[in-house]
N, C-alpha and C. Protein backbone atom coordinates (compact mmCIF):
# COMPACT_ATOMS: atom_id res chain seq x y z
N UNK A 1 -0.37 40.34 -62.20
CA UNK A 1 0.45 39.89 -61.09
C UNK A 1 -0.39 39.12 -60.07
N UNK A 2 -1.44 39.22 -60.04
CA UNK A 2 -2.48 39.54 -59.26
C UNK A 2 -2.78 37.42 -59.45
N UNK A 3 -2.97 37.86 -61.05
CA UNK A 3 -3.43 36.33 -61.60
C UNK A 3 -2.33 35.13 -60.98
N UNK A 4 -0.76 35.47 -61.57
CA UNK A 4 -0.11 34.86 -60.85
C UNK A 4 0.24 34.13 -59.54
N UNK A 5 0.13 35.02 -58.46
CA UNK A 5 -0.30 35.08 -57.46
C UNK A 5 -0.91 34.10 -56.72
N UNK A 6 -1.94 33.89 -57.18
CA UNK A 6 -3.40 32.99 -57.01
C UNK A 6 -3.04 32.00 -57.58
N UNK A 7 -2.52 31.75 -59.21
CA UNK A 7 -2.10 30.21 -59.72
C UNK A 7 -1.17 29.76 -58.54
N UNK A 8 -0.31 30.50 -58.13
CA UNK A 8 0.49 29.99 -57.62
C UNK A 8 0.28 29.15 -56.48
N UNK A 9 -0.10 30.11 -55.49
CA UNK A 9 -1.06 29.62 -54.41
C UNK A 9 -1.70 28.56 -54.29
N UNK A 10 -2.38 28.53 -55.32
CA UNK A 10 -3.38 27.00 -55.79
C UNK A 10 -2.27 26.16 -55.86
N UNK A 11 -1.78 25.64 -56.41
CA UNK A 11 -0.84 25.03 -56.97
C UNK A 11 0.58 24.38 -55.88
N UNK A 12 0.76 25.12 -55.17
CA UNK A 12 1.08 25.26 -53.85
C UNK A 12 0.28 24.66 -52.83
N UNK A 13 -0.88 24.61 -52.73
CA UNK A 13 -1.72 23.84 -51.57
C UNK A 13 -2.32 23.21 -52.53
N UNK A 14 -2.27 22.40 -53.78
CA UNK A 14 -2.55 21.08 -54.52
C UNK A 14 -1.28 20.11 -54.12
N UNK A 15 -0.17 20.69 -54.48
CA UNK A 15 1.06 20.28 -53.90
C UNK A 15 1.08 19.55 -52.17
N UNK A 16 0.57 20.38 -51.44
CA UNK A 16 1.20 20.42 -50.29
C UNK A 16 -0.48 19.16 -49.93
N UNK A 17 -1.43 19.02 -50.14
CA UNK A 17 -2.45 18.15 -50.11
C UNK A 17 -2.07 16.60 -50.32
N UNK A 18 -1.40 16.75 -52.13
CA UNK A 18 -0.68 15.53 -52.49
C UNK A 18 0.22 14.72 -51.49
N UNK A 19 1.33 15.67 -50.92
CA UNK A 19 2.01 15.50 -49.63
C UNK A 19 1.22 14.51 -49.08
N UNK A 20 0.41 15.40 -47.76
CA UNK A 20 -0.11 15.23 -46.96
C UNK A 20 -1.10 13.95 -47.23
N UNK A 21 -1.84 13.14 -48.37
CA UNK A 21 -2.30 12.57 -48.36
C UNK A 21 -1.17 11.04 -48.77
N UNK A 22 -0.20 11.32 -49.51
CA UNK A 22 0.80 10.06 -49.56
C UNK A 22 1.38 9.97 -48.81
N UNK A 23 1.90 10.88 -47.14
CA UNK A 23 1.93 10.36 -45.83
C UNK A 23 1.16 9.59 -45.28
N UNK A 24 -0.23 9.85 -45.08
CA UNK A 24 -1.36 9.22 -44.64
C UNK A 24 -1.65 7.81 -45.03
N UNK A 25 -1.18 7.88 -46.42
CA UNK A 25 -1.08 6.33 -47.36
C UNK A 25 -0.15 5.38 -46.20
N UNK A 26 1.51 6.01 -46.16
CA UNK A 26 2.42 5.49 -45.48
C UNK A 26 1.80 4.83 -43.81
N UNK A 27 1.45 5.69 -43.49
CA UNK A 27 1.14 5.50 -41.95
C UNK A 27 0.49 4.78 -42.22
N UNK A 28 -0.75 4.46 -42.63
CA UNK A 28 -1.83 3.60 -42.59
C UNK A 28 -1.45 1.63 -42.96
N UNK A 29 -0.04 2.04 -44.30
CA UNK A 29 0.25 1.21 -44.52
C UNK A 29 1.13 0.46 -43.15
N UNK A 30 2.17 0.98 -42.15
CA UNK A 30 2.70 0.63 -41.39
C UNK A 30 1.59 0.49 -40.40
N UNK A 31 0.45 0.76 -40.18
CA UNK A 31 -0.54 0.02 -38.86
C UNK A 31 -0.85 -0.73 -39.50
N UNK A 32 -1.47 -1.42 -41.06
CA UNK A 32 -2.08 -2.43 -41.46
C UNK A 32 -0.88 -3.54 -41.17
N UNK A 33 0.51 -3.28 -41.49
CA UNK A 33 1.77 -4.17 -41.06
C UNK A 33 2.31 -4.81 -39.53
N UNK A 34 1.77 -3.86 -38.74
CA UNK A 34 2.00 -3.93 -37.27
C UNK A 34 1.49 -5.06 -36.77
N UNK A 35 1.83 -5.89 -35.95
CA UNK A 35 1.17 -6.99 -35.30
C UNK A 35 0.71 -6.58 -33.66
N UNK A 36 0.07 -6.27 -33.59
CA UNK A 36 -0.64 -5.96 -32.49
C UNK A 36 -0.92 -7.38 -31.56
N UNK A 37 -0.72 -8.14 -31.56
CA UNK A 37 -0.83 -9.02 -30.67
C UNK A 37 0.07 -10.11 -30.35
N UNK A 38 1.48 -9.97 -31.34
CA UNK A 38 2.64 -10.54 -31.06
C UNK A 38 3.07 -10.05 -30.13
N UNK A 39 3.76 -10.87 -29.05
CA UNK A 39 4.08 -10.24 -27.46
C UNK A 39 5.67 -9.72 -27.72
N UNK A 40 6.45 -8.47 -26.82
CA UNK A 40 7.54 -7.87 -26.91
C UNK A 40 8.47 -8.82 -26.28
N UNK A 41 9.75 -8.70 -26.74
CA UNK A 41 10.89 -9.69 -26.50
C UNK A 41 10.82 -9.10 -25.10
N UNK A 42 11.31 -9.94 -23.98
CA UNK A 42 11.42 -9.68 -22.93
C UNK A 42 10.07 -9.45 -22.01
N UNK A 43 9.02 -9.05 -22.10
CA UNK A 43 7.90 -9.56 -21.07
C UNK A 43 7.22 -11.03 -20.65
N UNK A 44 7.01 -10.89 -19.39
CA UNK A 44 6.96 -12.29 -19.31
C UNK A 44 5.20 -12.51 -18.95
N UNK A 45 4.90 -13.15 -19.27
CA UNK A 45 3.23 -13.60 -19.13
C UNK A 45 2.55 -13.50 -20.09
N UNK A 46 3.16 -13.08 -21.21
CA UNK A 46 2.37 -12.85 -22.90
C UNK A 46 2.50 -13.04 -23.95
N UNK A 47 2.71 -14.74 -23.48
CA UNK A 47 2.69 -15.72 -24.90
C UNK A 47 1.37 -15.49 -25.77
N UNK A 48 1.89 -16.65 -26.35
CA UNK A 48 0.83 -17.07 -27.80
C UNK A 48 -0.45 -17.38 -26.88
N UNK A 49 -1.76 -16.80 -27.85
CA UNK A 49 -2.52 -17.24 -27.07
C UNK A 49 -2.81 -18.79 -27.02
N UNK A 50 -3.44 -19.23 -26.43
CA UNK A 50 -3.82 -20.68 -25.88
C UNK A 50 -5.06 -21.05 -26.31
N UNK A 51 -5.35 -22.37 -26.95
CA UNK A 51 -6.53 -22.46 -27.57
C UNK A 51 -7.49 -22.97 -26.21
N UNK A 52 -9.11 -22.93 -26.37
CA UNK A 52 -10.00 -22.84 -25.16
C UNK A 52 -9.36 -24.59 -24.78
N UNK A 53 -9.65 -24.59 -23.72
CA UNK A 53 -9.70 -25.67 -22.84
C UNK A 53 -11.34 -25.98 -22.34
N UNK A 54 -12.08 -27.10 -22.68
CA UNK A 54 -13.01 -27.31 -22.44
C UNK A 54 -13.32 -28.16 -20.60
N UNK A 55 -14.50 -28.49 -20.47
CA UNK A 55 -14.28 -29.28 -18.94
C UNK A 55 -13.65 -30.76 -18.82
N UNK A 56 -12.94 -31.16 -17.86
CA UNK A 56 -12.02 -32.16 -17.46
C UNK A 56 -13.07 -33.17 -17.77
N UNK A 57 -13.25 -34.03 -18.43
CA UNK A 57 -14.30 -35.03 -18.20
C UNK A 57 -14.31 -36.01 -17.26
N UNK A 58 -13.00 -36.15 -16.52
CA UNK A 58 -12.99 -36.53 -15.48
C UNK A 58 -13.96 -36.37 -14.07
N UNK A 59 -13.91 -34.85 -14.06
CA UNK A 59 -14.62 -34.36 -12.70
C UNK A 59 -16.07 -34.09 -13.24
N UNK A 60 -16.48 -34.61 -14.56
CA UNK A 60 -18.14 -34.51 -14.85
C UNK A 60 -18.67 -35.01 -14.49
N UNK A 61 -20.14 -34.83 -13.85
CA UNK A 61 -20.86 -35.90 -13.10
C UNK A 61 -21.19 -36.64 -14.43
N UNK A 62 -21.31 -36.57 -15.23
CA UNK A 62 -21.70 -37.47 -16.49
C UNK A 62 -20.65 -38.63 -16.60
N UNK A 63 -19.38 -38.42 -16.45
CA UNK A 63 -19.23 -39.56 -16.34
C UNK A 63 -18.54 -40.28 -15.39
N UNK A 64 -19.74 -40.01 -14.50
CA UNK A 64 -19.08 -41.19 -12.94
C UNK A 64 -19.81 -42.36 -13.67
N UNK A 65 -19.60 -43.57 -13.20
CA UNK A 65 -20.42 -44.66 -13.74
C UNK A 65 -21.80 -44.62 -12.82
N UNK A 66 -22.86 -44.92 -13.83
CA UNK A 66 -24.09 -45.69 -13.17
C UNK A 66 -24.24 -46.75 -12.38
N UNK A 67 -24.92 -46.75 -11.13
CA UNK A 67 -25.28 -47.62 -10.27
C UNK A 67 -26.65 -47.75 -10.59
C-alpha cells in the first residue's frame, strides 16, 4: 500500500511540474509578443519615436562665409 502511495505521489508532482512549466512556456510566450514601446490609445505625448535630429547648419559657425 505503502508502494502505491509513493508511485502515486511521484506521479502527481511529475504531473503538477509538467503544468507548471507549460504555463511558464505561455507567459513567456505573451511577454516575447507584447510591444513594450507602442504608445496606449489615448495618451498624449507618446508617439513614435523620432529619428535624431542633428545641428541646424544654419546657426554653425562653419558655415558663416569667410571674410
Amino acid at each position: 500500500m505503502n508502494a502505491f502511495l509513493t508511485a502515486a505521489a511521484v506521479v502527481l508532482i511529475a504531473a503538477a511540474a509538467y503544468v507548471i512549466h507549460r504555463l511558464n512556456l505561455q507567459h513567456a510566450d505573451r511577454i516575447a509578443a507584447y510591444r513594450y514601446s507602442t504608445p496606449r490609445p489615448g495618451r498624449r505625448g507618446h508617439g513614435t519615436p523620432q529619428p535624431a535630429v542633428g545641428p541646424d547648419r544654419s546657426e554653425s559657425p562653419t558655415a558663416w562665409p569667410r571674410l
